[in-house]
N, C-alpha and C. Protein backbone atom coordinates (compact mmCIF):
# COMPACT_ATOMS: atom_id res chain seq x y z
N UNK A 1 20.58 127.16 31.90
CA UNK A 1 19.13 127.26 31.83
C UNK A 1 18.79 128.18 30.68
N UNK A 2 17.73 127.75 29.78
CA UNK A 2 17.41 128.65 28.84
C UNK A 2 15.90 129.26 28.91
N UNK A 3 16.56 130.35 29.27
CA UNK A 3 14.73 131.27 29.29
C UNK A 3 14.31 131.75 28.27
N UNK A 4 13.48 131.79 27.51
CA UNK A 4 12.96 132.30 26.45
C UNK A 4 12.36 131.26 25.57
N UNK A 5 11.77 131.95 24.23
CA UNK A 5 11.10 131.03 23.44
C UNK A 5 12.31 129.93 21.84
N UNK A 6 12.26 128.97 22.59
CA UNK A 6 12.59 128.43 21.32
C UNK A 6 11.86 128.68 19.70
N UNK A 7 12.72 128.67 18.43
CA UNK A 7 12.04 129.07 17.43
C UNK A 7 10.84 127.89 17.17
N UNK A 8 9.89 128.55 16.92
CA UNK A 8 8.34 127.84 16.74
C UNK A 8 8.03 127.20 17.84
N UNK A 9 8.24 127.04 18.89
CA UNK A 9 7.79 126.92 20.39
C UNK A 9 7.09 127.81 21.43
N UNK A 10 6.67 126.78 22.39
CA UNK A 10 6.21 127.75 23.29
C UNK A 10 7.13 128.48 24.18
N UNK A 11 7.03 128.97 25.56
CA UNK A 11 7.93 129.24 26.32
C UNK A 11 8.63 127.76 27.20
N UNK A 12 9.77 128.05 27.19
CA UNK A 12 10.06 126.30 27.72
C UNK A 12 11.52 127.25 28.81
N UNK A 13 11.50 126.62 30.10
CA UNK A 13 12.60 127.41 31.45
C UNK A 13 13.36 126.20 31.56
N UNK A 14 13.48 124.95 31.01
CA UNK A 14 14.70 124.43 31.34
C UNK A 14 15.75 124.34 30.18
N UNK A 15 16.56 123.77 30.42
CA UNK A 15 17.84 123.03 29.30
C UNK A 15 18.23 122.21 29.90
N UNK A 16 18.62 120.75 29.66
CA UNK A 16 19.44 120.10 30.21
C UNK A 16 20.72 119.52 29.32
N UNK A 17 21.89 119.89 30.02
CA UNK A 17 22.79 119.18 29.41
C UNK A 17 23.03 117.97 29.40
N UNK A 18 23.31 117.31 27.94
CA UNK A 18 23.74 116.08 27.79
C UNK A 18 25.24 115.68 28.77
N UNK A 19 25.65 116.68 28.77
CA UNK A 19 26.97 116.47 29.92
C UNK A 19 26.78 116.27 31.19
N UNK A 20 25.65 116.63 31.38
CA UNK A 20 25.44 116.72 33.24
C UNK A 20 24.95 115.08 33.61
N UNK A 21 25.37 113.82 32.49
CA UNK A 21 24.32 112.69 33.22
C UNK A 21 25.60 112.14 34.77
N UNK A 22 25.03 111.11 35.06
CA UNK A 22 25.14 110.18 35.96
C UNK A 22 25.67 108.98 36.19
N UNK A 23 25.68 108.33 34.80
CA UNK A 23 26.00 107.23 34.84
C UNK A 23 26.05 106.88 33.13
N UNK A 24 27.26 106.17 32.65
CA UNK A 24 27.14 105.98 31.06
C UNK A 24 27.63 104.52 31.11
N UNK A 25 27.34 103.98 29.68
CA UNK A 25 28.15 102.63 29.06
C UNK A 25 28.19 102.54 28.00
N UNK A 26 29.37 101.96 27.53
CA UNK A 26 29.67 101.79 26.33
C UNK A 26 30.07 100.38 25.87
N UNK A 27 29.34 99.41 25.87
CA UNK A 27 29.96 97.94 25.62
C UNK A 27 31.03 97.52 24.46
N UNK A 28 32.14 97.57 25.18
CA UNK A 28 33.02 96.60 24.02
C UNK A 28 33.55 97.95 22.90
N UNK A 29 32.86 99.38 23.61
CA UNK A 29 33.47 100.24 22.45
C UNK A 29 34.17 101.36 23.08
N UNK A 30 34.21 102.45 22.52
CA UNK A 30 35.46 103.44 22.81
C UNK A 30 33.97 104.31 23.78
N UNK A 31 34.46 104.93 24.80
CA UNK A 31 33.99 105.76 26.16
C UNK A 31 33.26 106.87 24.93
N UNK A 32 32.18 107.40 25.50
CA UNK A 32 31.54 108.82 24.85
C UNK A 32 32.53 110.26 25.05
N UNK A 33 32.84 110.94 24.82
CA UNK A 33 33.88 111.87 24.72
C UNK A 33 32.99 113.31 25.38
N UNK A 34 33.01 113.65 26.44
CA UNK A 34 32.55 114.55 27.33
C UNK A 34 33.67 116.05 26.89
N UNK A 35 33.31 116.44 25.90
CA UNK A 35 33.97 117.67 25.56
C UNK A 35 33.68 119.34 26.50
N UNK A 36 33.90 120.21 26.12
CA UNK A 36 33.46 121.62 26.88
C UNK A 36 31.98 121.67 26.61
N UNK A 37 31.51 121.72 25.35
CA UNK A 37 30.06 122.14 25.52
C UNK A 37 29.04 120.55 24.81
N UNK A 38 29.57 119.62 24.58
CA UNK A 38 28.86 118.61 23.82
C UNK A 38 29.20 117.19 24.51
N UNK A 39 28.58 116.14 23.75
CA UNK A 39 29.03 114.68 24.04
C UNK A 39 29.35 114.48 22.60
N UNK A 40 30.18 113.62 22.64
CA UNK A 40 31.31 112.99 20.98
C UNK A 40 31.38 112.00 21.20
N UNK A 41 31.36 111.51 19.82
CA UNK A 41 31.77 109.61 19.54
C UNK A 41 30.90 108.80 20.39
N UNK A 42 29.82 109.21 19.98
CA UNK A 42 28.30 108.45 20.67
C UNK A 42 28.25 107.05 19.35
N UNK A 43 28.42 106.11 19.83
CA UNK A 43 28.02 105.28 19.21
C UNK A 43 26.87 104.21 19.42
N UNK A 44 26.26 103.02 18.85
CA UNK A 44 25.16 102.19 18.88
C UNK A 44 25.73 101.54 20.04
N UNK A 45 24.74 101.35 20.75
CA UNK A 45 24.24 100.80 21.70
C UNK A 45 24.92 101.05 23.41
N UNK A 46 25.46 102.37 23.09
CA UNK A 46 26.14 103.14 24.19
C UNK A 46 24.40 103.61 24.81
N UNK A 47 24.90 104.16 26.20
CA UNK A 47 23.87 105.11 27.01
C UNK A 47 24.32 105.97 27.84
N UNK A 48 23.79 107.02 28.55
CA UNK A 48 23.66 107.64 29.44
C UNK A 48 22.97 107.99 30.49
N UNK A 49 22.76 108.18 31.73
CA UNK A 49 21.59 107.81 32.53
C UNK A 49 21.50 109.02 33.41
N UNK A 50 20.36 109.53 33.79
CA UNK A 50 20.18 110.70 34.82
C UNK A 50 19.94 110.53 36.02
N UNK A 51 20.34 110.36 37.34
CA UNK A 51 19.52 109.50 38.13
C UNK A 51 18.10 110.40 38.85
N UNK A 52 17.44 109.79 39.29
CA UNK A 52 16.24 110.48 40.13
C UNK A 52 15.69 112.03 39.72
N UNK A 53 15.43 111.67 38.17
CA UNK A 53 15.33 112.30 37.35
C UNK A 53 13.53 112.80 37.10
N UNK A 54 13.02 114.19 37.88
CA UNK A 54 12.01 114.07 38.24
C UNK A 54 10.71 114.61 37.05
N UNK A 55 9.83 114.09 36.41
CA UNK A 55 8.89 114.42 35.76
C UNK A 55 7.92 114.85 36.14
N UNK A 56 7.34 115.40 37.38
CA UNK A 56 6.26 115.82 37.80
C UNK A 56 5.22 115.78 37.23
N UNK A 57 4.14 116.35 36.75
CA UNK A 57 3.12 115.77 35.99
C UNK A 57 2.88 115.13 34.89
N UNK A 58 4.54 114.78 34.20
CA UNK A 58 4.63 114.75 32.94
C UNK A 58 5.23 115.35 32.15
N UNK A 59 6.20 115.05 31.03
CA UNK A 59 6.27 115.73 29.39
C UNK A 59 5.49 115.10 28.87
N UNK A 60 5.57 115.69 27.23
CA UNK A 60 4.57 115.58 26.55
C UNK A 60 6.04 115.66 25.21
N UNK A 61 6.98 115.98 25.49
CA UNK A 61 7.64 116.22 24.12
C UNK A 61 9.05 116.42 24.49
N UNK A 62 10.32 115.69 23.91
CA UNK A 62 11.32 116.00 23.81
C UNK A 62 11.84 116.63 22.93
N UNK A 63 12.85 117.61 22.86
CA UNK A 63 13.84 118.11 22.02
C UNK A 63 15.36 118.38 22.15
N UNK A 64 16.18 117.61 20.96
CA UNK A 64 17.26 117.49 21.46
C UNK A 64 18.07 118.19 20.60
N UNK A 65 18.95 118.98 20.92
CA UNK A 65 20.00 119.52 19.77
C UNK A 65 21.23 118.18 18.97
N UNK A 66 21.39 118.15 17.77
CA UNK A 66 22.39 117.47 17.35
C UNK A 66 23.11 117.68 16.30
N UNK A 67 23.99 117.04 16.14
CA UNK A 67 24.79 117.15 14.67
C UNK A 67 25.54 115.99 13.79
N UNK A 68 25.67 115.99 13.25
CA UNK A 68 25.41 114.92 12.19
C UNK A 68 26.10 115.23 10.82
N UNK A 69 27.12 114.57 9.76
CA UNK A 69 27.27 114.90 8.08
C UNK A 69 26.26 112.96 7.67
N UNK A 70 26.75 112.33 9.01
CA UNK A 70 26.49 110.99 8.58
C UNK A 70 24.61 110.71 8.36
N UNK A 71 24.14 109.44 8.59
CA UNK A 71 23.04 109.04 8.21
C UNK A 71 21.93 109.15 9.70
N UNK A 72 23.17 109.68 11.17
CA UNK A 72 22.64 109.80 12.32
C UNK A 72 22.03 108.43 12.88
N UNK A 73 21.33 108.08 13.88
CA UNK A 73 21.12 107.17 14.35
C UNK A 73 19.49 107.47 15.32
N UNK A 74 19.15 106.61 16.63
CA UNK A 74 17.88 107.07 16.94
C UNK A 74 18.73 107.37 18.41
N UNK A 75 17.58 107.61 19.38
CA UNK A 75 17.73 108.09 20.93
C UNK A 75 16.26 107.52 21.12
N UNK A 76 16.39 106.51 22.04
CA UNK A 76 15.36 105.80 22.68
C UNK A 76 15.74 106.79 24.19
N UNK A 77 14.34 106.99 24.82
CA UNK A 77 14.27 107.57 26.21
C UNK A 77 14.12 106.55 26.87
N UNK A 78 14.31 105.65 28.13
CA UNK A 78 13.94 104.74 28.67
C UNK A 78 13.72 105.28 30.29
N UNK A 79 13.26 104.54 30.88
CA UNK A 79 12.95 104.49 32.29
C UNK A 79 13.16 103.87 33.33
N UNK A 80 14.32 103.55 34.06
CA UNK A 80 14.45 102.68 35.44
C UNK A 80 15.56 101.99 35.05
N UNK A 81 15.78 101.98 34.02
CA UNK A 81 16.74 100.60 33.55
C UNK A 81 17.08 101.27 31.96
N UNK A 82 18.71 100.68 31.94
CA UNK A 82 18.58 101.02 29.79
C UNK A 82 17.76 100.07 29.04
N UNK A 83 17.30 99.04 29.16
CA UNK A 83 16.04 98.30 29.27
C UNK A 83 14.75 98.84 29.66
N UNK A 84 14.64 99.74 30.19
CA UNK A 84 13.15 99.93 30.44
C UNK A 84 11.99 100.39 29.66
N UNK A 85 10.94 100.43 30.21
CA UNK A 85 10.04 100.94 29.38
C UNK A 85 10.35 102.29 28.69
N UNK A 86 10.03 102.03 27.30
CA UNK A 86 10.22 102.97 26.25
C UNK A 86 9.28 104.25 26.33
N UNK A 87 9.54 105.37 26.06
CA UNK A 87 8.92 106.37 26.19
C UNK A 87 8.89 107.53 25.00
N UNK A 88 9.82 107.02 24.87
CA UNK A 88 10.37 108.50 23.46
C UNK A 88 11.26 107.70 22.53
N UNK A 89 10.70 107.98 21.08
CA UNK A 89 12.19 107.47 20.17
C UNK A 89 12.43 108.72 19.27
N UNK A 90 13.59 109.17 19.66
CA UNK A 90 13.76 110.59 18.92
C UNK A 90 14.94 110.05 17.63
N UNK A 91 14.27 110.22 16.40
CA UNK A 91 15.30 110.30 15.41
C UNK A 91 16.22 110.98 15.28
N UNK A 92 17.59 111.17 14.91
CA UNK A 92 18.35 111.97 14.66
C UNK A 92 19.30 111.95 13.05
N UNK A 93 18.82 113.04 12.54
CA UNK A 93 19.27 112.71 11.02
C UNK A 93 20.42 113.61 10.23
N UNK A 94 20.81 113.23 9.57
CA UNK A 94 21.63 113.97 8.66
C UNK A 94 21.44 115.88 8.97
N UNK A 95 22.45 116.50 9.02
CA UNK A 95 22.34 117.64 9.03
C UNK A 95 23.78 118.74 8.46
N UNK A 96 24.50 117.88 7.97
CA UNK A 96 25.15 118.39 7.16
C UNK A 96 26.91 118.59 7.56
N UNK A 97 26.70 119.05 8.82
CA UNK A 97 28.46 118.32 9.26
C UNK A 97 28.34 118.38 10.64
N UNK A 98 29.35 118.53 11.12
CA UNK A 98 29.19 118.40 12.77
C UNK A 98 28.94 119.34 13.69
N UNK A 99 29.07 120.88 12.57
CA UNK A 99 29.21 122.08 13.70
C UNK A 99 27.90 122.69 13.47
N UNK A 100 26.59 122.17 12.38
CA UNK A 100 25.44 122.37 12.27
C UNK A 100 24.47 121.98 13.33
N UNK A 101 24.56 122.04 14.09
CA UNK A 101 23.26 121.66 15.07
C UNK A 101 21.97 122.08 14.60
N UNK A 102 21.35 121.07 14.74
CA UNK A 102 19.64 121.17 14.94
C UNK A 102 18.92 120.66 15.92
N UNK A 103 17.66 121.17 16.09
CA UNK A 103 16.54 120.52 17.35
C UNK A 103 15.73 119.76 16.28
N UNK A 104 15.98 118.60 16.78
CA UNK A 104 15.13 117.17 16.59
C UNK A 104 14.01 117.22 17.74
N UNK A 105 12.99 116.55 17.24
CA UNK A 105 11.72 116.33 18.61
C UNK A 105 11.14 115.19 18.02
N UNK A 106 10.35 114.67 19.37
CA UNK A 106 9.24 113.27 19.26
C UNK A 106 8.08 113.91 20.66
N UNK A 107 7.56 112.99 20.29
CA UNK A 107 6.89 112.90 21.36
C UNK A 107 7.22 112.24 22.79
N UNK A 108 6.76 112.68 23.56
CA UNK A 108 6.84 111.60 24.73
C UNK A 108 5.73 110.67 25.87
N UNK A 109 5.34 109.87 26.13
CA UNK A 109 5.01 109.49 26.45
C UNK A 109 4.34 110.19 27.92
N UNK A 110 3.27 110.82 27.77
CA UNK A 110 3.03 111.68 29.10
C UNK A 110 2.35 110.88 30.13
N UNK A 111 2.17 109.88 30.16
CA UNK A 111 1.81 109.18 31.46
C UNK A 111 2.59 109.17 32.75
N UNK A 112 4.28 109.38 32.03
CA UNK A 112 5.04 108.95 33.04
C UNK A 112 5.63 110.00 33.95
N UNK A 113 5.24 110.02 35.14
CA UNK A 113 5.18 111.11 36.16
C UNK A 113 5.90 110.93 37.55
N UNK A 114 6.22 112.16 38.24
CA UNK A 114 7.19 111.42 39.66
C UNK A 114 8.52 111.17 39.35
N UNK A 115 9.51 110.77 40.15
CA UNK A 115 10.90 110.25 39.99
C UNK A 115 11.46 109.01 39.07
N UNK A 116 12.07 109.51 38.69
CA UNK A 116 12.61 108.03 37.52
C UNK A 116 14.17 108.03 37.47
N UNK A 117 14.69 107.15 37.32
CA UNK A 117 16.23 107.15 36.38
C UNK A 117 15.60 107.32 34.81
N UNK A 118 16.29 107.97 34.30
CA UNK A 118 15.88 108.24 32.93
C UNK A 118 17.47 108.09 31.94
N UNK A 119 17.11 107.25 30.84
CA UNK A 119 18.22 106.90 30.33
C UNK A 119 18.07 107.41 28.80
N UNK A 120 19.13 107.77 28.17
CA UNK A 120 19.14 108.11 27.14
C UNK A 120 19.93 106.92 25.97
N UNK A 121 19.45 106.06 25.47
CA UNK A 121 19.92 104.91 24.66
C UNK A 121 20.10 105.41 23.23
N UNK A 122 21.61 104.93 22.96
CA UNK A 122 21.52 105.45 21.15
C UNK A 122 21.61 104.02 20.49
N UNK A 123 20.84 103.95 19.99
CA UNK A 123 20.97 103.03 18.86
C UNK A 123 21.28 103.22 17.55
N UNK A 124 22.18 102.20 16.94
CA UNK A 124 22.85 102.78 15.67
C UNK A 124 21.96 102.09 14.76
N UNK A 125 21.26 102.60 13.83
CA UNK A 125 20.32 102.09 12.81
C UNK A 125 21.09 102.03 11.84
N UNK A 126 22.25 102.75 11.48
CA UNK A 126 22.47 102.54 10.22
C UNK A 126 23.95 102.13 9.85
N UNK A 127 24.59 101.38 11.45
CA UNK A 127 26.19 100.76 10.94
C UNK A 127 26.68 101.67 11.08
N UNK A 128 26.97 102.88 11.67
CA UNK A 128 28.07 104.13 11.78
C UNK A 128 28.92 103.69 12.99
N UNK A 129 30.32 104.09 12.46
CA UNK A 129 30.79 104.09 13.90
C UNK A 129 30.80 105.10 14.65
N UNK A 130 30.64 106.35 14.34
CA UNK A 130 30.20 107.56 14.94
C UNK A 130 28.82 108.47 14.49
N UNK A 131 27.62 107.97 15.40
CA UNK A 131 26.51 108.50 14.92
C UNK A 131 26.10 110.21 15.16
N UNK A 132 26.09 110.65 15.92
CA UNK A 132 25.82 112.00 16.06
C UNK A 132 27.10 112.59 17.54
N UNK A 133 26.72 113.92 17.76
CA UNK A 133 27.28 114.53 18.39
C UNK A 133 25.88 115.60 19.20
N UNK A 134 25.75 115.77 20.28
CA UNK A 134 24.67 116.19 20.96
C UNK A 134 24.97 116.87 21.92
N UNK A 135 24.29 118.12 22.26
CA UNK A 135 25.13 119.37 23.59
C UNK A 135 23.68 119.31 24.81
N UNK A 136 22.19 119.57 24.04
CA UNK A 136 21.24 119.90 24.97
C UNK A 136 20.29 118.90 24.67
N UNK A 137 19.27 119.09 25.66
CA UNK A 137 17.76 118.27 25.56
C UNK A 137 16.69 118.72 26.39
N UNK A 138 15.55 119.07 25.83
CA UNK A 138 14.82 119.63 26.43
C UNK A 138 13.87 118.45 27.13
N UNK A 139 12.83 118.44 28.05
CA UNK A 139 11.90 117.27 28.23
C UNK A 139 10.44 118.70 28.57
N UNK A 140 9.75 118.70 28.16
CA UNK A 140 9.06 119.76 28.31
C UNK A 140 7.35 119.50 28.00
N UNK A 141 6.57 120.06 28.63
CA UNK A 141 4.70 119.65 28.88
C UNK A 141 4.50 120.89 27.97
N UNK A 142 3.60 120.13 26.93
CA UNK A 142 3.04 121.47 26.19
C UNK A 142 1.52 121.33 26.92
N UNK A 143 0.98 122.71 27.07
CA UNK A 143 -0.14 122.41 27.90
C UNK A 143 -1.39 123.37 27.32
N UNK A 144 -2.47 124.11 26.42
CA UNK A 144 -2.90 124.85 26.28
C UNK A 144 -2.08 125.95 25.12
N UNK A 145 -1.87 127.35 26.25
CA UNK A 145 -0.95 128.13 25.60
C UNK A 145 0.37 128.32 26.01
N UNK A 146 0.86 127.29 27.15
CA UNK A 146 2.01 127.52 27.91
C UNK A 146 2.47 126.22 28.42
N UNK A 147 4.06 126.28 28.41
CA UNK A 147 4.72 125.25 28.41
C UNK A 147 5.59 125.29 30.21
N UNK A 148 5.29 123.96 30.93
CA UNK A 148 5.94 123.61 32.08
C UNK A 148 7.04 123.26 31.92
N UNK A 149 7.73 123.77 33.21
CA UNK A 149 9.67 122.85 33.04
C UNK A 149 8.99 121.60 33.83
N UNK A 150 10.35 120.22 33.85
CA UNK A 150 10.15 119.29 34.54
C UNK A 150 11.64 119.38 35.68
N UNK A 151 13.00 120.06 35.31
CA UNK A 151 13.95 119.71 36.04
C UNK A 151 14.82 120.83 35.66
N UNK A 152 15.74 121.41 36.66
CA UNK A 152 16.38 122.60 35.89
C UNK A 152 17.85 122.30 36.44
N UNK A 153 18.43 122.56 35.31
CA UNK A 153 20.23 122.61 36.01
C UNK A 153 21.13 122.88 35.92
């Protein structure tokens, strides 16, 4: 759990690890690589899934840590299904090698509230066979002057 203020953020009380999901796939390619502190060898059209994954009133904004020397790829958020309704498409880009992490953000779709499976879809935009490498993700309500958690763990 991370307490405090992210740089140029508000106050945000969760973290979630990309390690902690539920359920993954990888069609026809090599398994995602569940290391000590990260996920590895994320490739196109792999996923990960959270189950009963609760949003309570809403986010309003994702942020994900990643790393990258290559051209990176996207992270579609989905809902109910790795098919489901789309919610978030978080880019993830070039950042210089693998042990550089950065926080990427999008928006998210704040309508969507209550319990969900929530899936994390990578799509490879640009032909890599290894698009990024990813440890955290925030899902977080910016609200006024202060920021809500949705799930802590």
């Amino acid at each position: 759990i991370f307490h405090g203020a992210l740089p140029g953020e508000k106050i945000v009380t969760n973290k979630i690890s990309t390690r902690a999901f539920d359920r993954e796939s990888h069609p026809g390619i090599s398994p995602i690589q569940v290391e000590e502190d990260k996920l590895s060898s994320i490739r196109g059209e792999s996923w990960i899934a959270f189950k009963d994954f609760d949003f309570e009133q809403g986010a309003n904004k994702v942020i994900m840590e990643a790393a990258t020397p290559g051209p990176g790829g996207t992270v579609e958020l989905r809902i109910d299904s790795e098919n489901g309704p789309l919610i978030a498409s978080l880019e993830i880009e070039n950042t210089g090698s693998w042990t550089n992490y950065i926080r990427h953000d999008a928006r998210v779709d704040d309508a969507i509230t209550g319990v969900h499976d929530l899936y994390l879809k990578f799509v490879d935009t640009f032909n890599n066979e290894v698009m990024f490498e990813t440890r955290n993700f925030w899902l977080i309500r910016e609200r006024n002057d202060r920021t809500q958690y949705h799930r802590e763990f």
